[in-house]
Protein backbone atom coordinates (compact mmCIF):
# COMPACT_ATOMS: atom_id res chain seq x y z
CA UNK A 1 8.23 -8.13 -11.01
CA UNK A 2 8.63 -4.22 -11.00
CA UNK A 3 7.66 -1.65 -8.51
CA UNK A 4 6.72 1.90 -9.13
CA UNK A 5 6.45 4.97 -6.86
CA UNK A 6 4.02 7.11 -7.64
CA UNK A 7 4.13 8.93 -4.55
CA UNK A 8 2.86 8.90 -0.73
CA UNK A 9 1.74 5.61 -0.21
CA UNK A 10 0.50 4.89 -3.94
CA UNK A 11 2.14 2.25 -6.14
CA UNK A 12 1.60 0.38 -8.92
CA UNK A 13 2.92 -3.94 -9.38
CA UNK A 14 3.76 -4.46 -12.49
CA UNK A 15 4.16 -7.92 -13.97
CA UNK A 16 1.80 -10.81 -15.72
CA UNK A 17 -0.76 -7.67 -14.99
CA UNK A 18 -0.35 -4.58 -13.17
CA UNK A 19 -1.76 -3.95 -9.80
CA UNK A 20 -2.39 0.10 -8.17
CA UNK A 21 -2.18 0.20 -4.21
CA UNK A 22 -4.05 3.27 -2.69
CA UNK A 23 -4.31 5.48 -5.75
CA UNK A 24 -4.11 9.09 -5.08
CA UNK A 25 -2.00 10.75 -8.41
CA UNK A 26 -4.28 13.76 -8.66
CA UNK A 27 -2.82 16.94 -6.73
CA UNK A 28 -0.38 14.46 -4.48
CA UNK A 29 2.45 16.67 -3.64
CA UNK A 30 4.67 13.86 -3.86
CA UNK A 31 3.60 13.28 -7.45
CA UNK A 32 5.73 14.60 -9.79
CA UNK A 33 5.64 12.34 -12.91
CA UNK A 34 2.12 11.13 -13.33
CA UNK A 35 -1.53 11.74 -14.68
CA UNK A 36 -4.10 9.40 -15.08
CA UNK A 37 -3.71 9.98 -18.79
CA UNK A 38 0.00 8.62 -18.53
CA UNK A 39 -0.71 5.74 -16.46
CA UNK A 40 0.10 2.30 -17.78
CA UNK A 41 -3.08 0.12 -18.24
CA UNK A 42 -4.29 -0.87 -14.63
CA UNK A 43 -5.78 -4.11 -14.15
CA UNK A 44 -6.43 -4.07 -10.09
CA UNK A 45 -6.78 -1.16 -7.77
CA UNK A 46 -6.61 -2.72 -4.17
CA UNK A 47 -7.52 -0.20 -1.37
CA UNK A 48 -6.69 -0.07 2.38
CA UNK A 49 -9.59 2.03 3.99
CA UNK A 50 -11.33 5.03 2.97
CA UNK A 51 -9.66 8.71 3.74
CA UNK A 52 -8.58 10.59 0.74
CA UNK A 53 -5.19 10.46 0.77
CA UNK A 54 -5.35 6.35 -0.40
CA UNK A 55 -8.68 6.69 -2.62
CA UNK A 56 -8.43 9.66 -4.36
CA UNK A 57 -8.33 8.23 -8.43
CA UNK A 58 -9.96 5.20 -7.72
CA UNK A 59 -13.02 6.56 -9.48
CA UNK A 60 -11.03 7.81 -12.52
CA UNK A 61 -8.79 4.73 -12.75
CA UNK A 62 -12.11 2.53 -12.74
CA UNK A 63 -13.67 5.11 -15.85
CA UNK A 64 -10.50 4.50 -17.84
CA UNK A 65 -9.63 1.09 -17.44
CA UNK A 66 -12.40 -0.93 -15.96
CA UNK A 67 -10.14 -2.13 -13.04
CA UNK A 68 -10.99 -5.09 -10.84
CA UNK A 69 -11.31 -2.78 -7.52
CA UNK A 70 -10.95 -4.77 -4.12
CA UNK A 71 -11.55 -2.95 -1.16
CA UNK A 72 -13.48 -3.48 2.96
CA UNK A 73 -17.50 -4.37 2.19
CA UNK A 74 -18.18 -1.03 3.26
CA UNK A 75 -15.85 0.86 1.13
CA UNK A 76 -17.22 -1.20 -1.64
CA UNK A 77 -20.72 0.50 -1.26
CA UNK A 78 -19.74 4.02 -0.98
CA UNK A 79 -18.03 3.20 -4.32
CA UNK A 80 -21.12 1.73 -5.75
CA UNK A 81 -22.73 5.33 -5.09
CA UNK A 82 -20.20 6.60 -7.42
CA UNK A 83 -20.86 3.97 -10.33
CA UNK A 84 -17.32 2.37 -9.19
CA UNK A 85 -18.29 -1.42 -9.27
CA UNK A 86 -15.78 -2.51 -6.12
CA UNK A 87 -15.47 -5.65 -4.62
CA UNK A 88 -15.89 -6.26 -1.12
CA UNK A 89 -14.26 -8.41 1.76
CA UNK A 90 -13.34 -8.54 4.80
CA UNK A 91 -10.01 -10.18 6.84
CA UNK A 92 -10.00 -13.82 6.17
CA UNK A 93 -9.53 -15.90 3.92
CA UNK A 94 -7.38 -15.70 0.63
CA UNK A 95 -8.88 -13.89 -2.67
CA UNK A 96 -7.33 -15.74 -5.53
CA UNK A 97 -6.37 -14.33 -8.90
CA UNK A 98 -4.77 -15.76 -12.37
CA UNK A 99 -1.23 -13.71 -10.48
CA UNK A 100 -1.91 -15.26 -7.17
CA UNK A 101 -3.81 -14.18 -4.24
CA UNK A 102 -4.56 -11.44 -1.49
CA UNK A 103 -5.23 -11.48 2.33
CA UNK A 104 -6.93 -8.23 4.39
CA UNK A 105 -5.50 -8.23 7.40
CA UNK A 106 -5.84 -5.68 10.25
CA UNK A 107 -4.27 -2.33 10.43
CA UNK A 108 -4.30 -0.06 13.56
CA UNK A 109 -6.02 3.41 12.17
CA UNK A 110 -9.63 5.15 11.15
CA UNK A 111 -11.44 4.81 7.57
CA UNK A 112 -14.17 7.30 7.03
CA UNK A 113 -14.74 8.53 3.17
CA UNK A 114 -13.91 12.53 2.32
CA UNK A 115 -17.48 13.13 2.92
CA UNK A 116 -17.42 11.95 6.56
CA UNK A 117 -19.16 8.53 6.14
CA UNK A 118 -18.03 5.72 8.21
CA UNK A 119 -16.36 3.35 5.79
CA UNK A 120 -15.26 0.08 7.96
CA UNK A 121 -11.97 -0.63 9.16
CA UNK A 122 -8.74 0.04 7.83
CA UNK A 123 -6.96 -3.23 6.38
CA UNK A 124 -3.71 -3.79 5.71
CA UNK A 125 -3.25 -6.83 2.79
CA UNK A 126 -0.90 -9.52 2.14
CA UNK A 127 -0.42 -9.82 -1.62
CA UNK A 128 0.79 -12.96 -3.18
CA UNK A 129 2.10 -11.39 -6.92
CA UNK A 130 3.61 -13.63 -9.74
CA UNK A 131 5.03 -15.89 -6.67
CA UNK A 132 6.43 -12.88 -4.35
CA UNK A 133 4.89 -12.06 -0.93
CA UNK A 134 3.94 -8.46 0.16
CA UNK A 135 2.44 -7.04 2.63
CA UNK A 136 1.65 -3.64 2.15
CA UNK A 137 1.09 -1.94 5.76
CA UNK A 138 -2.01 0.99 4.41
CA UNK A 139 -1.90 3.18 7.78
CA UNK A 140 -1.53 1.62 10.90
CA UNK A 141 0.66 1.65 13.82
CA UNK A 142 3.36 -0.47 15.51
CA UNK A 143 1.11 -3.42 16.49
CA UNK A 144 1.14 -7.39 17.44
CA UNK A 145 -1.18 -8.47 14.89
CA UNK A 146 2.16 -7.88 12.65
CA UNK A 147 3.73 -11.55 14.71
CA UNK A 148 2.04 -13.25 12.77
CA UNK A 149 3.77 -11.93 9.57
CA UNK A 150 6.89 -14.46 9.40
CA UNK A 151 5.10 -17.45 8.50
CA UNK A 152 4.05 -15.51 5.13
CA UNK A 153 7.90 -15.48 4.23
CA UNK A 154 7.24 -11.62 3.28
CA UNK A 155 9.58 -10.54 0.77
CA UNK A 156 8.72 -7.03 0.26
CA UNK A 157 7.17 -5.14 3.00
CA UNK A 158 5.77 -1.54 2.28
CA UNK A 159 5.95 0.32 5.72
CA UNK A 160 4.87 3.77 6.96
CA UNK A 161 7.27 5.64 8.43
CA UNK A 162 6.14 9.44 8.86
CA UNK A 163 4.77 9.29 12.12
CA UNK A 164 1.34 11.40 13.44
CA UNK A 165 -0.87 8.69 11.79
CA UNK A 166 1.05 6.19 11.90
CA UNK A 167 4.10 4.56 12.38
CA UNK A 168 7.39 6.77 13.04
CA UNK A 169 10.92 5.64 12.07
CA UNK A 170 11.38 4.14 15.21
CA UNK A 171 8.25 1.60 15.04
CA UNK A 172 8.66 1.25 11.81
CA UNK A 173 11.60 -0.36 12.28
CA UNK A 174 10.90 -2.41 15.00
CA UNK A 175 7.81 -3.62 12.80
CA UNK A 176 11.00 -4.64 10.06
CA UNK A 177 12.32 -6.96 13.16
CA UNK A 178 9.06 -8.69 13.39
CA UNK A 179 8.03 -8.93 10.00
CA UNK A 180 11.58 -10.22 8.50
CA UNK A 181 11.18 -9.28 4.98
CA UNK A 182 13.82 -9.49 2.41
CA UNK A 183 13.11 -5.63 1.28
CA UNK A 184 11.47 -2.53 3.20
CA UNK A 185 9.89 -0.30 1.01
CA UNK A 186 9.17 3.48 3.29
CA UNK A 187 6.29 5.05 2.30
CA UNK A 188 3.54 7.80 4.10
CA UNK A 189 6.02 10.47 4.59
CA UNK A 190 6.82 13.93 3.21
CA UNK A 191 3.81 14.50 1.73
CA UNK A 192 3.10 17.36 4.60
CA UNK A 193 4.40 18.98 7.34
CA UNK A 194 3.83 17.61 9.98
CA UNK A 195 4.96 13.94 8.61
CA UNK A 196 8.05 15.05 7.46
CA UNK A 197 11.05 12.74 8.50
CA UNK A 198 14.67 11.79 7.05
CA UNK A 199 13.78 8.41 5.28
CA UNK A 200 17.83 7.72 5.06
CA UNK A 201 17.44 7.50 9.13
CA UNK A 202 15.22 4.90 8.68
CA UNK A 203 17.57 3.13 6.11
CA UNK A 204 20.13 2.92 8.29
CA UNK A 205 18.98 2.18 11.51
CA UNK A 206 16.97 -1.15 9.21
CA UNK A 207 20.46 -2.39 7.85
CA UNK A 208 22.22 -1.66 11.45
CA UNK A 209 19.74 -3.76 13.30
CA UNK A 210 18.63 -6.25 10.76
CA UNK A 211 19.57 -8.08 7.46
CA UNK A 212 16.49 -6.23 5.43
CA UNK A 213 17.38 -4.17 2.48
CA UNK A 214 15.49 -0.80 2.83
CA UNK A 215 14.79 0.39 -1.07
CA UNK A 216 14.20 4.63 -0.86
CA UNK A 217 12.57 4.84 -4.13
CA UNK A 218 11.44 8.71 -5.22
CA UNK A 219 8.31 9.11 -7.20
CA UNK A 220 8.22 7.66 -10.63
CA UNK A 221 11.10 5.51 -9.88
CA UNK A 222 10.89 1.63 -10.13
CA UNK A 223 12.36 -1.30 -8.10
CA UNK A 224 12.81 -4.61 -9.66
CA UNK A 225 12.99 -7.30 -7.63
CA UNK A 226 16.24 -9.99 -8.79
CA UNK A 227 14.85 -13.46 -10.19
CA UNK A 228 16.46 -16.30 -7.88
């Protein structure tokens, strides 16, 4: 199983199929490698709430490759408007797939579209891939909900880390102590201003105070997780 950065809190699983996480490629200053005419073929776009920022190229992705597009019931209607045939849920129970399955689960932070439109609540979502665990964090804060996380046996956790809306270094990395994964992934930072931070602080206060791996990966670069 691979992992690509495409940039601020966008990546793509790639595997049996490949999965996009918050797809914004268009104009993301963190971009610097990808259009959607050099994407690989997407099979799943899976969505965390509704600002811009996370859904940007959901639309196009859906045009060009008829992705599966999973997303909060409300999210899934504002997409509907747009001819993008999403799929709603809610925090529950598991989603299965041929690759395994997916969870919502909460995160701390607001979800309205670009146009203003209240657009439910912002998820996180535990995502069982080709046998590894993930939980990828969307926006959200330091928060107890994230207890719970251990008995998941998380692998790979994708954590913001820029701070303003959402986590900063420092909660990030108590959020690492909670969750227990075997990697930390750093992601919602340096895209602007005013959520600009050092990611190698963050990298080194993780592998002082814990025994996660913290994987800085620059846009267009690629983790691959080790077979056991």
């Amino acid at each position: 199983m691979k992992i690509q950065y495409i940039g601020h809190s966008c990546f793509i699983l790639m595997g049996s199929q490949n999965i996009i996480l918050d797809p914004w490629i268009t104009n993301n200053p963190t971009n610097t490698s990808f259009s959607i005419d050099n994407l690989p073929h997407i099979d799943y776009v899976l969505v965390s709430h509704g600002h811009f920022d996370h859904i940007a190229d959901v639309e196009n992705i859906y045009k060009k490759f008829k992705s599966e597009v999973w997303c909060n019931f409300e999210l899934s209607n504002y997409f509907a408007k747009r001819g993008v045939q999403a799929n709603g849920a809610y925090m529950g129970g598991k989603i299965k797939f041929p690759w395994g399955y997916i969870k919502f689960l909460p995160a701390f932070h607001g979800s309205s579209t670009p146009d203003g439109n209240y657009a439910g609540v912002a998820t996180s979502i535990l995502i069982n891939f080709d046998k590894t665990v993930i939980y990828f964090a969307g926006d959200t804060c330091l928060n107890a909900e994230m207890q719970l996380l251990p008995r998941y046996n998380v692998e790979i956790a994708f954590l913001p880390i820029g701070g303003l809306f959402t986590m900063d270094i420092e909660e990030a990395v108590e959020a690492v102590k909670i969750i227990q994964p075997t990697y930390v992934i750093p992601m919602h930072y340096n895209t602007f201003d005013p959520i600009k931070v050092n990611p190698e602080e963050f990298k080194e206060l993780v592998e002082k105070e814990t025994k996660t791996k913290c994987i800085i990966l620059k846009p267009g670069e690629i983790f691959e997780k080790q077979k056991v």
